[in-house]
C-alpha atoms as a PDB file:
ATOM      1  CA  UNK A   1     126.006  92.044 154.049  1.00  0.00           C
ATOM      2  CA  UNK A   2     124.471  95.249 153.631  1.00  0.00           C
ATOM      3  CA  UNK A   3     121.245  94.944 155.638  1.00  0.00           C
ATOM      4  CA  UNK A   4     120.228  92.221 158.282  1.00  0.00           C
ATOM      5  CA  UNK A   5     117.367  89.478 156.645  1.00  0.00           C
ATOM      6  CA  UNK A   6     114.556  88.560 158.365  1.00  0.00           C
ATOM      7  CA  UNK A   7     116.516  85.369 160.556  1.00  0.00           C
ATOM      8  CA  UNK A   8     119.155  88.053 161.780  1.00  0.00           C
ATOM      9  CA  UNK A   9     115.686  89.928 163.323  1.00  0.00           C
ATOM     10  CA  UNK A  10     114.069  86.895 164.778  1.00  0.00           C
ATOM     11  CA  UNK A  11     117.518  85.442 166.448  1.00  0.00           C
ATOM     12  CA  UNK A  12     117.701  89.251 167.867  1.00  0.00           C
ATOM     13  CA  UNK A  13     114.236  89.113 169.065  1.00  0.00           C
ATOM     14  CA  UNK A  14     114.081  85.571 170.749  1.00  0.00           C
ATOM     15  CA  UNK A  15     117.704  86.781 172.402  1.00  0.00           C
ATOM     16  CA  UNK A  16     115.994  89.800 173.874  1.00  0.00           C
ATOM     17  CA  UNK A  17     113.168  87.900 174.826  1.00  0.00           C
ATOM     18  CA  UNK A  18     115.361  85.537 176.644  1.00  0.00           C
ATOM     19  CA  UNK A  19     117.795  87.732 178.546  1.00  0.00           C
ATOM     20  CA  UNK A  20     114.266  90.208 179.941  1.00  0.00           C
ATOM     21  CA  UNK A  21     111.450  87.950 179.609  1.00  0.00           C
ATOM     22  CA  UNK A  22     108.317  88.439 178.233  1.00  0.00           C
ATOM     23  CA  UNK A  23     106.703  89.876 181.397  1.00  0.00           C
ATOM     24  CA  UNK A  24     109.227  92.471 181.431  1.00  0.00           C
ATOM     25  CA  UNK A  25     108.955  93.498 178.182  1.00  0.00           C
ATOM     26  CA  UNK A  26     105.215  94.050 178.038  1.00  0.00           C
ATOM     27  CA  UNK A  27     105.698  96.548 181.772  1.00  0.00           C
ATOM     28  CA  UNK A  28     108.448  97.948 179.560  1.00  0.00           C
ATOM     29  CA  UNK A  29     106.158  99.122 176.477  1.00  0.00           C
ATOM     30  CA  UNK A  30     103.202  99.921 178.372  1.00  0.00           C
ATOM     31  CA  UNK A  31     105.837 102.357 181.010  1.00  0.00           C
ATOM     32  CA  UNK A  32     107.179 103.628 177.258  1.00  0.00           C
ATOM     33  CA  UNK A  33     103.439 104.144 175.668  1.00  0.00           C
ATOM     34  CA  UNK A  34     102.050 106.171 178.786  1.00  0.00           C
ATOM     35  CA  UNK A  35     105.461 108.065 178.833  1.00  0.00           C
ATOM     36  CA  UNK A  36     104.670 109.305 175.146  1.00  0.00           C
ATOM     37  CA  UNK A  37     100.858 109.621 176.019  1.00  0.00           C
ATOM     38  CA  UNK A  38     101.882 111.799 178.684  1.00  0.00           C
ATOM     39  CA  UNK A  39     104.184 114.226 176.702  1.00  0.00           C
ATOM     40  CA  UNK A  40     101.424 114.456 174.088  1.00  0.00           C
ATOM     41  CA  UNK A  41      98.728 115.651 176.333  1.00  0.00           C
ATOM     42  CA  UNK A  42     101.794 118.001 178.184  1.00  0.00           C
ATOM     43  CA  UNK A  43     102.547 119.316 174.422  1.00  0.00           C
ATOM     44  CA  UNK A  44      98.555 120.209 174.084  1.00  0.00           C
ATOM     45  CA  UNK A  45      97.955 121.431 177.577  1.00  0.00           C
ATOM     46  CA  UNK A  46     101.205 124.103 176.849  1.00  0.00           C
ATOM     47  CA  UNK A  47     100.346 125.288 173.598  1.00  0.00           C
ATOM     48  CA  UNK A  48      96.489 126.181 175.364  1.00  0.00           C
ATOM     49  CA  UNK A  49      95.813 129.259 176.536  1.00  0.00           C
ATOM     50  CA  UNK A  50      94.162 130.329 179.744  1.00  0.00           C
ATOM     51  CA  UNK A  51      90.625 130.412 178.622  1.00  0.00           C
ATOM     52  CA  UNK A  52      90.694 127.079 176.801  1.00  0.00           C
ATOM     53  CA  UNK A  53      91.519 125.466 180.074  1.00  0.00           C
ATOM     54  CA  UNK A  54      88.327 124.067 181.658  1.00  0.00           C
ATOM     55  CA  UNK A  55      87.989 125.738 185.067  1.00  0.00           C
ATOM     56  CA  UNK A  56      89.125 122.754 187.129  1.00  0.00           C
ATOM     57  CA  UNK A  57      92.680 123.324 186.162  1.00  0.00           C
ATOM     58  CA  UNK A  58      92.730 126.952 186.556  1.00  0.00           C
ATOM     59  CA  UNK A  59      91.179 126.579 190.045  1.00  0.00           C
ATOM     60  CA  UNK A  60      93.985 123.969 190.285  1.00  0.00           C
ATOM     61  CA  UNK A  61      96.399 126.277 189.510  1.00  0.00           C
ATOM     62  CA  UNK A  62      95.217 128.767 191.924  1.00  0.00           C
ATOM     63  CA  UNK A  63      95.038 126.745 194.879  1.00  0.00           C
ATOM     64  CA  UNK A  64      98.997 125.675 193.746  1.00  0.00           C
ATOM     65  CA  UNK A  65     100.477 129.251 193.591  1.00  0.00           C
ATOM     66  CA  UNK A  66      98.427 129.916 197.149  1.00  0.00           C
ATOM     67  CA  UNK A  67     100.375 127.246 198.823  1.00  0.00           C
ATOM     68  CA  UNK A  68     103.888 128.065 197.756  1.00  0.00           C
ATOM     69  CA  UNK A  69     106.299 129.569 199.985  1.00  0.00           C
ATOM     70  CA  UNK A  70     108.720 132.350 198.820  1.00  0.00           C
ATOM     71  CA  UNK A  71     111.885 132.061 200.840  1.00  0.00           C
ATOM     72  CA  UNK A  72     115.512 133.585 200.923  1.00  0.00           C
ATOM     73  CA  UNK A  73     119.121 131.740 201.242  1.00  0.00           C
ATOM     74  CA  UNK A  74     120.799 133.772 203.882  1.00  0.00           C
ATOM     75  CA  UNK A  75     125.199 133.143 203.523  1.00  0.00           C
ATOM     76  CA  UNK A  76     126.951 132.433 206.374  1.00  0.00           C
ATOM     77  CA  UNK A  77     129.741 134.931 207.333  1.00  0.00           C
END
């Protein structure tokens, strides 16, 4: 009673696989793996500093902060 045996898994499985399909499932791992393979290289591009960017992104970076807009909520009286 104290842990599920190897039937309890495979009656879990094939009712998952019924209720969201196979085609589903596969859109949902591969959405789940680049999610994690995305925070990963986040994670590694934060923890590098400026010179161990190549110069691409720092260009990148440039051209960002050039186009932003600094603006000021006035209140209404």
């Amino acid at each position: 009673m104290g842990s599920f045996s190897i039937w309890h898994w495979l009656i879990v499985l094939l009712i998952v696989v019924m209720v969201f399909g196979t085609k589903k499932l596969k859109n949902m791992g591969g959405d789940l793996g680049s999610a994690v393979k995305g925070f990963k290289d986040g994670m590694k591009d934060g923890s590098a500093t400026s010179e161990d960017k190549p110069a691409a992104q720092v260009t990148a970076a440039a051209d960002a902060a050039k186009n932003t807009i600094d603006v000021e909520a006035k209140q209404k009286l």
